[in-house]
Protein backbone atom coordinates (compact mmCIF):
# COMPACT_ATOMS: atom_id res chain seq x y z
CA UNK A 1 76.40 117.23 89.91
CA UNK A 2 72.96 118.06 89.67
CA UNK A 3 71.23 120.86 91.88
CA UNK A 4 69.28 118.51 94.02
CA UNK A 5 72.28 116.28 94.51
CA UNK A 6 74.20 119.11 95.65
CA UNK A 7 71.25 120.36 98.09
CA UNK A 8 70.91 116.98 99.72
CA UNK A 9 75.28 116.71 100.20
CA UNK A 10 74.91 120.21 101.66
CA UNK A 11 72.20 118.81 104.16
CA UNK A 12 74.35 115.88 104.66
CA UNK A 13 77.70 117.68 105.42
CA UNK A 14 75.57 119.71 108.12
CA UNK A 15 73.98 116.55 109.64
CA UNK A 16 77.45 115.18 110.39
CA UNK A 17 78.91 118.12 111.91
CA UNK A 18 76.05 118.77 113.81
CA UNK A 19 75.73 115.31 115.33
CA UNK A 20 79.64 114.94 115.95
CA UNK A 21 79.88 118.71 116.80
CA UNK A 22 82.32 119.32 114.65
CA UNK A 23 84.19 123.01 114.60
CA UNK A 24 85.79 122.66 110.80
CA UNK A 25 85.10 119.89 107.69
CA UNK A 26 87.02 120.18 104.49
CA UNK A 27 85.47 119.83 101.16
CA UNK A 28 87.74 118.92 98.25
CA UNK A 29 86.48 119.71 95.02
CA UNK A 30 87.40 116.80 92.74
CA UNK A 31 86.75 114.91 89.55
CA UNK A 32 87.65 114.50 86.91
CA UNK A 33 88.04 118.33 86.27
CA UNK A 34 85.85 119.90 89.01
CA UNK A 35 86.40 123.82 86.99
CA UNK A 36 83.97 121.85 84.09
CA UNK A 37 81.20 122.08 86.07
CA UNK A 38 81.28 125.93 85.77
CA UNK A 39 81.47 129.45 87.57
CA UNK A 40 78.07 129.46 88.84
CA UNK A 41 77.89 125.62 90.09
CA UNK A 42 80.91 126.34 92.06
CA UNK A 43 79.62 129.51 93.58
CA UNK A 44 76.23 128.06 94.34
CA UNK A 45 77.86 125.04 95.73
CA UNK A 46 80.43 126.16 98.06
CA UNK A 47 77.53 129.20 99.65
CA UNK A 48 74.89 126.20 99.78
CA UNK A 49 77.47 124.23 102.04
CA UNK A 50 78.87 127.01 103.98
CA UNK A 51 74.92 128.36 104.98
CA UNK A 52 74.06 124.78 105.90
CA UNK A 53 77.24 123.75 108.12
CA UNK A 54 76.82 127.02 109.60
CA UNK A 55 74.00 126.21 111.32
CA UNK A 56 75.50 123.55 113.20
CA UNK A 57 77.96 126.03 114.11
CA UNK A 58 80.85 124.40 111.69
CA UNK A 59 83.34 126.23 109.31
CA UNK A 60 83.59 124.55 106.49
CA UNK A 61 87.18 124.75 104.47
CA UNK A 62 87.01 124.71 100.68
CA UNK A 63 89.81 123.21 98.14
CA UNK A 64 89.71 122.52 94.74
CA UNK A 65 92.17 119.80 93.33
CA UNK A 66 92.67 120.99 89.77
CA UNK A 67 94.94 120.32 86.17
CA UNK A 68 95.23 123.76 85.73
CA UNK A 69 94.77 124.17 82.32
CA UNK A 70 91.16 126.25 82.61
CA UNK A 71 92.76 128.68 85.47
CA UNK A 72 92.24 132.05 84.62
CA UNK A 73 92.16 135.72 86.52
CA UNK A 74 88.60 135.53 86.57
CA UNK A 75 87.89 131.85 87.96
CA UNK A 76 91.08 132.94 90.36
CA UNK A 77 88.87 136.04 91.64
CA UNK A 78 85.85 134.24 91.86
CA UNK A 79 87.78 131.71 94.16
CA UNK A 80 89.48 134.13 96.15
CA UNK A 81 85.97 135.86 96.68
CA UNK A 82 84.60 132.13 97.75
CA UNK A 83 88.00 131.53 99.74
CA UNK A 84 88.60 128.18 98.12
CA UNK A 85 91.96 126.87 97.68
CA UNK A 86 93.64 125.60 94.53
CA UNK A 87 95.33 122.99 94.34
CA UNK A 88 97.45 122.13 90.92
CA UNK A 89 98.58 119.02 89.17
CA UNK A 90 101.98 119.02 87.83
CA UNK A 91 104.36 115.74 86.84
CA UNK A 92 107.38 118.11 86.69
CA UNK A 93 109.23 119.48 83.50
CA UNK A 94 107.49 119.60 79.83
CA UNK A 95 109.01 116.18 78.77
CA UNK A 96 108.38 114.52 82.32
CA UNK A 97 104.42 116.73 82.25
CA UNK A 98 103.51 115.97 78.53
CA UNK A 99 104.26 112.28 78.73
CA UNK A 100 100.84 111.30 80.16
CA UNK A 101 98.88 114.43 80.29
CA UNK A 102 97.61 115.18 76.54
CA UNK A 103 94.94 116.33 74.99
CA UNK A 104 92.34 114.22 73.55
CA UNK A 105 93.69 112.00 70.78
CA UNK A 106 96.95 111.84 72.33
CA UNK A 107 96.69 116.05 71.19
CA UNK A 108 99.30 118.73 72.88
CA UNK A 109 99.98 118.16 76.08
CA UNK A 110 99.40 120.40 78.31
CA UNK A 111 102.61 121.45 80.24
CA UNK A 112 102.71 125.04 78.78
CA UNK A 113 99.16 125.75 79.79
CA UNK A 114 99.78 124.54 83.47
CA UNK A 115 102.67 126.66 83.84
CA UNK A 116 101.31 129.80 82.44
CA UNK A 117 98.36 129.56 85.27
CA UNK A 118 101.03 128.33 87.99
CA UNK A 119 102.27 131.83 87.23
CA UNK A 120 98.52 133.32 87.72
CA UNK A 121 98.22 131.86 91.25
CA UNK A 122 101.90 132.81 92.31
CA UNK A 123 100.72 136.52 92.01
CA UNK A 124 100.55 137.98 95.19
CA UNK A 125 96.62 139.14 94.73
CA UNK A 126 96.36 134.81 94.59
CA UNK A 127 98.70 133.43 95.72
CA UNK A 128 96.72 133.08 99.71
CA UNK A 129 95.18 130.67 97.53
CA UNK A 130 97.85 128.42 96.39
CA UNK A 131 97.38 125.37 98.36
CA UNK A 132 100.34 122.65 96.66
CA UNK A 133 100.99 121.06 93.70
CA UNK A 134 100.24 117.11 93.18
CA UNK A 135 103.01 114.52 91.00
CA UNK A 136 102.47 111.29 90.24
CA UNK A 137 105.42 109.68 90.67
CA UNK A 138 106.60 107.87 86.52
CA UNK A 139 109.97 106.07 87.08
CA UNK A 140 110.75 107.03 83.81
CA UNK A 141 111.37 111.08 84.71
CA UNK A 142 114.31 112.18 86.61
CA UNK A 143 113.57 112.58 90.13
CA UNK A 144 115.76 115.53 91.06
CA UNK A 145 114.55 117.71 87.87
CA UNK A 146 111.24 116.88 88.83
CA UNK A 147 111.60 118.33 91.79
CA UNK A 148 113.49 121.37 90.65
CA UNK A 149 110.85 121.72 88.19
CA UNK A 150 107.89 122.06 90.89
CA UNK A 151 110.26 123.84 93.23
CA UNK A 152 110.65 126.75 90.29
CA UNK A 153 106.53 127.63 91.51
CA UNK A 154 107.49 128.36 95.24
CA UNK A 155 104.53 126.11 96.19
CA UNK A 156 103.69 125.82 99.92
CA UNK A 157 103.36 122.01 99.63
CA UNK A 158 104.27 119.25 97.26
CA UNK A 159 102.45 115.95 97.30
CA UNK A 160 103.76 112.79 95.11
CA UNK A 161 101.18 110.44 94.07
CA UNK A 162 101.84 106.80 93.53
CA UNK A 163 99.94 105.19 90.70
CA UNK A 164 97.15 103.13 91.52
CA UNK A 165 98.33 99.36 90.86
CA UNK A 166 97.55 96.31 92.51
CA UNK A 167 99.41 92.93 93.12
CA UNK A 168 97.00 91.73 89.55
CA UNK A 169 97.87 94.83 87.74
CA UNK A 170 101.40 95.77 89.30
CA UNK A 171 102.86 99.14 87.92
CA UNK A 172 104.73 100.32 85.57
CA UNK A 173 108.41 98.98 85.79
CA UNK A 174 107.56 97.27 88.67
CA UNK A 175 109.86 93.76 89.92
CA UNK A 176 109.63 91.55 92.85
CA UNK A 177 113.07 92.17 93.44
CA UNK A 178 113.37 95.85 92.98
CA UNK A 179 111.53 98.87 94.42
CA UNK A 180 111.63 101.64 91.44
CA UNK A 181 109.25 104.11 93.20
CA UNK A 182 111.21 104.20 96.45
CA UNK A 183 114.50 104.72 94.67
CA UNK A 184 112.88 107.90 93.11
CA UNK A 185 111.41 109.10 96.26
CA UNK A 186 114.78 108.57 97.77
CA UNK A 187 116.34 110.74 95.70
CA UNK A 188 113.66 113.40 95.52
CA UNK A 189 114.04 113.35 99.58
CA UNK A 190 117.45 113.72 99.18
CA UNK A 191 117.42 116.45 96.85
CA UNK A 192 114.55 118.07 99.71
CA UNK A 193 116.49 118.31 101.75
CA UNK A 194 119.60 119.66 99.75
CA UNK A 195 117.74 122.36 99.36
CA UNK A 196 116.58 123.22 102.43
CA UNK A 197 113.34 121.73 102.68
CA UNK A 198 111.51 124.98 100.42
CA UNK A 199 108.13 123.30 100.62
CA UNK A 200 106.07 120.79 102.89
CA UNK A 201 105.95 117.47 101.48
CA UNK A 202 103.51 115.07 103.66
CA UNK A 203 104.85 112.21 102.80
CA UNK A 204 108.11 112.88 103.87
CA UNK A 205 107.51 114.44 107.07
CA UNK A 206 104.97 112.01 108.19
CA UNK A 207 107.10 109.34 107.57
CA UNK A 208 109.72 111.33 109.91
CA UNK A 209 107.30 112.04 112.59
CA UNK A 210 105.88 108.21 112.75
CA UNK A 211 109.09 106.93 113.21
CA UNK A 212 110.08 108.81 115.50
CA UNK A 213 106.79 108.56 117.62
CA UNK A 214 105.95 111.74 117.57
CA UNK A 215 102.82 112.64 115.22
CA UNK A 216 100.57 111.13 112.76
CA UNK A 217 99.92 110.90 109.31
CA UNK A 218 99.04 113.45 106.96
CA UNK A 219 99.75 111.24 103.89
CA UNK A 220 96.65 108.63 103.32
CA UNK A 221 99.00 106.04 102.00
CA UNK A 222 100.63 105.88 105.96
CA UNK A 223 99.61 104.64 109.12
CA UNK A 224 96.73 103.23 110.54
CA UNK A 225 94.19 106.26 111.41
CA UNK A 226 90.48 105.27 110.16
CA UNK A 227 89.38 106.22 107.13
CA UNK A 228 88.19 110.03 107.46
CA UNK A 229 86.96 111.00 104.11
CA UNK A 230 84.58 109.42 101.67
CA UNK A 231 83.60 110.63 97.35
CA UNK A 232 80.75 111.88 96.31
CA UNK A 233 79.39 110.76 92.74
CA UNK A 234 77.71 113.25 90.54
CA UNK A 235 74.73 111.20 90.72
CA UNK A 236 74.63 111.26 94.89
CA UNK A 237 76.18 107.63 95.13
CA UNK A 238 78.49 107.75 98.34
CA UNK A 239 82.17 105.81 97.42
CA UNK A 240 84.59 104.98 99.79
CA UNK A 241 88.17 106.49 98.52
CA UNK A 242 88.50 106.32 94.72
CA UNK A 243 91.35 104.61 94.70
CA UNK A 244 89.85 101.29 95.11
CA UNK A 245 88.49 101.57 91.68
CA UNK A 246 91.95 100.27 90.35
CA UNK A 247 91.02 97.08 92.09
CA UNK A 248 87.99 96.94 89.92
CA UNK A 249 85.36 98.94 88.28
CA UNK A 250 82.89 99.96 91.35
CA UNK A 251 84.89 98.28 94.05
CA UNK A 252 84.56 101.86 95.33
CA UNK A 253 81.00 102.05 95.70
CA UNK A 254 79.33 101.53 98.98
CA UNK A 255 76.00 100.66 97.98
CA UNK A 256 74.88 104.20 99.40
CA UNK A 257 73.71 107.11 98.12
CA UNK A 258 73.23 110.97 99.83
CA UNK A 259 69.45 110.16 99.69
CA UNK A 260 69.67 107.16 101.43
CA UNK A 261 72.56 107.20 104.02
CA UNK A 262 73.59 109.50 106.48
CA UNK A 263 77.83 109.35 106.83
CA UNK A 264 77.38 107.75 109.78
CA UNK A 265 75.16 104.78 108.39
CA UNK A 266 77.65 104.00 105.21
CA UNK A 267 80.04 102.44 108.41
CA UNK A 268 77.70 99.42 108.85
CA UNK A 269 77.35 98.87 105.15
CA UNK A 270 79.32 95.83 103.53
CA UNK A 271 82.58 96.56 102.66
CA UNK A 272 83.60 99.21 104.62
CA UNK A 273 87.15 100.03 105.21
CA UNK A 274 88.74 97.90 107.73
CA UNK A 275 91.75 99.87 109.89
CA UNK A 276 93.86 99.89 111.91
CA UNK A 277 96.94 96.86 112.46
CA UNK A 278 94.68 94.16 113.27
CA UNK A 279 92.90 94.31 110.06
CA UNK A 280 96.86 93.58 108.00
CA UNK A 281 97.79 90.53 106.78
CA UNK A 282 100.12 88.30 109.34
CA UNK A 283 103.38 89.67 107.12
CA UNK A 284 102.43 92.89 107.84
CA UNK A 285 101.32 92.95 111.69
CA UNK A 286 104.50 90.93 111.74
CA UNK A 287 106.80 93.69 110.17
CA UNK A 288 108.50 96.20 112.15
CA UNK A 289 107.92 99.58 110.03
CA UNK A 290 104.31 98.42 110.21
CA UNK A 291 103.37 101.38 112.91
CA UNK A 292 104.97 103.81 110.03
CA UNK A 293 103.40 102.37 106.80
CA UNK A 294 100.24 101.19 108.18
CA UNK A 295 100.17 98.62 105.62
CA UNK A 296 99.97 101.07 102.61
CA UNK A 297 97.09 102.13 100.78
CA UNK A 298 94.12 99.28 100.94
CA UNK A 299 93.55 99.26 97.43
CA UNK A 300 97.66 98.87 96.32
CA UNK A 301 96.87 95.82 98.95
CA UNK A 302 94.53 93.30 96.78
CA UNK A 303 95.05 90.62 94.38
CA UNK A 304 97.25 87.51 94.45
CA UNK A 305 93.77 85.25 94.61
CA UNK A 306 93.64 86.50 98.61
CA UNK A 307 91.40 89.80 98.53
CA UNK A 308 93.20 93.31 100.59
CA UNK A 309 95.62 90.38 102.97
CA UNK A 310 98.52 91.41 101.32
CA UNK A 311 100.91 93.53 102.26
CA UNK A 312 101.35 96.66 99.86
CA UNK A 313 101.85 95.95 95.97
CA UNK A 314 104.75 98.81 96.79
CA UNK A 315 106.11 97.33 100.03
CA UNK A 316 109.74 97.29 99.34
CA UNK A 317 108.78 100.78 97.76
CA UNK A 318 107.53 102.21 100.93
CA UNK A 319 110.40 100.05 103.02
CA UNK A 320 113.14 101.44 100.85
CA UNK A 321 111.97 105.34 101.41
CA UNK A 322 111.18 104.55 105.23
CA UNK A 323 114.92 103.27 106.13
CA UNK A 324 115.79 105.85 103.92
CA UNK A 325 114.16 108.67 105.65
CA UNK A 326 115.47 107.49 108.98
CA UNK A 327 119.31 106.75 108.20
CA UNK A 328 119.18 110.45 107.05
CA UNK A 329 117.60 111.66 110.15
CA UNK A 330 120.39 110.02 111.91
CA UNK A 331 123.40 111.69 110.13
């Protein structure tokens, strides 16, 4: 991200909080691998933000979402001296890991690397720094050893990703009749909770706390809140979440840039988010666990010739693991 890109997002950050007098925003440091763009990018970047949002009286909170393989004691200083949190992407053990994450060519992968800087943050100079780890959820790895295997690095949160499909490009060992991903989540849960619940997982506990009525989401793929976060290109262009690029290359994009839009402005733009119930196909608003799943994720939504009215690509996914959740709850 070029300076002047980063000097007008700065500006823009403050503009927001100032108008919506705002007390805290939180800045995720993304990409791609957001520890390419350097030492000094990220130092300049996260003061620039911080001097700016100050002015409008806002704290601004600082993560980094990161594969881990460029950690080292002295980016971990610098980001303890900037107060940035790390957060870590880890598919479990070496076999589960290495399957997908390699090096370029289909090189090494990169498991053993990971590992050795999960054990530089868990050193109690860093570990205030530590914010989770991040899994994307392969049916082909065992659930309960990846879970053990992220459990080994005492993390103080665990998120599981579901791969970005859609109803045109389902995922991986994906049926009509069966609901792969939920199974595994079920038995991660299970194991969760076997073990005494040794990290926060959002997904779990929001699903918990929505059907029970009492809480939100935490978890974007759940419930109905608006959308509260939008990307940032390198280049300044403004894209709603990323993950509607699996629907199709720049079905992210708003048509706005940092230069051109305040925050505020992108929300009249074409093709922003619709939320809430209302804006669910009839199956969904019709479904009971609606007010839990929300619908799922908009982009895991499209296809099927009929745009985002669909429900979820991973409906009985997200079914399975919400009756799940709450037949445990009850026992």
């Amino acid at each position: 991200m070029p300076a002047p890109v980063r000097r007008q997002l700065a500006l823009r950050i403050a503009e927001h909080a100032r108008r919506h007098r705002l007390e805290r925003v939180r800045v995720l440091l993304h990409g791609g691998e957001p520890l390419l763009a350097g030492p000094r990018v990220i130092a300049d970047f996260t003061t620039m933000v911080r001097r700016a949002a100050s002015g409008a009286g806002t704290a601004v909170d600082f993560a980094l979402q990161t594969n881990g393989v460029l950690l080292s004691e002295a980016l971990l200083d610098l980001l303890l001296d900037l107060n940035v949190q790390v957060g870590v992407s880890l598919d479990g053990y070496a076999e589960a890991h290495d399957r997908h994450r390699r090096g370029p060519g289909a090189g090494r992968g990169s498991h053993a690397r990971v590992t050795a800087a999960l054990a530089l943050l868990s050193r109690a100079r860093y570990r205030p720094l530590f914010g989770g780890l991040l899994c994307t959820i392969d049916p082909a790895n065992d659930p309960v050893r990846t879970f053990d295997a992220l459990a080994t690095h005492h993390p103080p949160a665990a998120d599981f990703l579901l791969p970005h499909a859609t109803w045109d490009h389902p995922p991986a060992g994906w049926g009509n009749s069966e609901a792969p991903y939920g199974a595994w989540l079920c038995a991660v849960h299970d194991r969760w909770r076997a073990t005494g619940q040794p990290m926060r997982i959002r997904l779990f506990e929001s699903i918990d706390l929505l059907s029970r009525g009492t809480g939100g989401s935490s978890s974007e793929v759940l419930g109905t809140m608006p959308t509260a976060a939008v990307a940032i290109e390198t280049d300044g262009a403004v894209s709603w979440t990323e993950s509607l690029n699996a629907v199709a290359d720049g079905a992210a994009h708003t048509g706005g840039t940092v230069f051109s839009h305040s925050f505020d402005a992108l929300l009249a733009l074409d093709g922003a988010p619709e939320d809430g119930v209302g804006s669910l196909c009839r199956l969904c608003r019709e479904c009971p666990l609606v007010r839990v799943c929300g619908g799922g994720l908009r982009a895991h939504r499209f296809g099927r010739g009929c745009g985002f009215a669909n429900p979820s690509v991973y409906c009985r996914d997200i079914s399975t693991l919400i009756r799940h959740i709450a037949l445990r709850a009850d026992q």
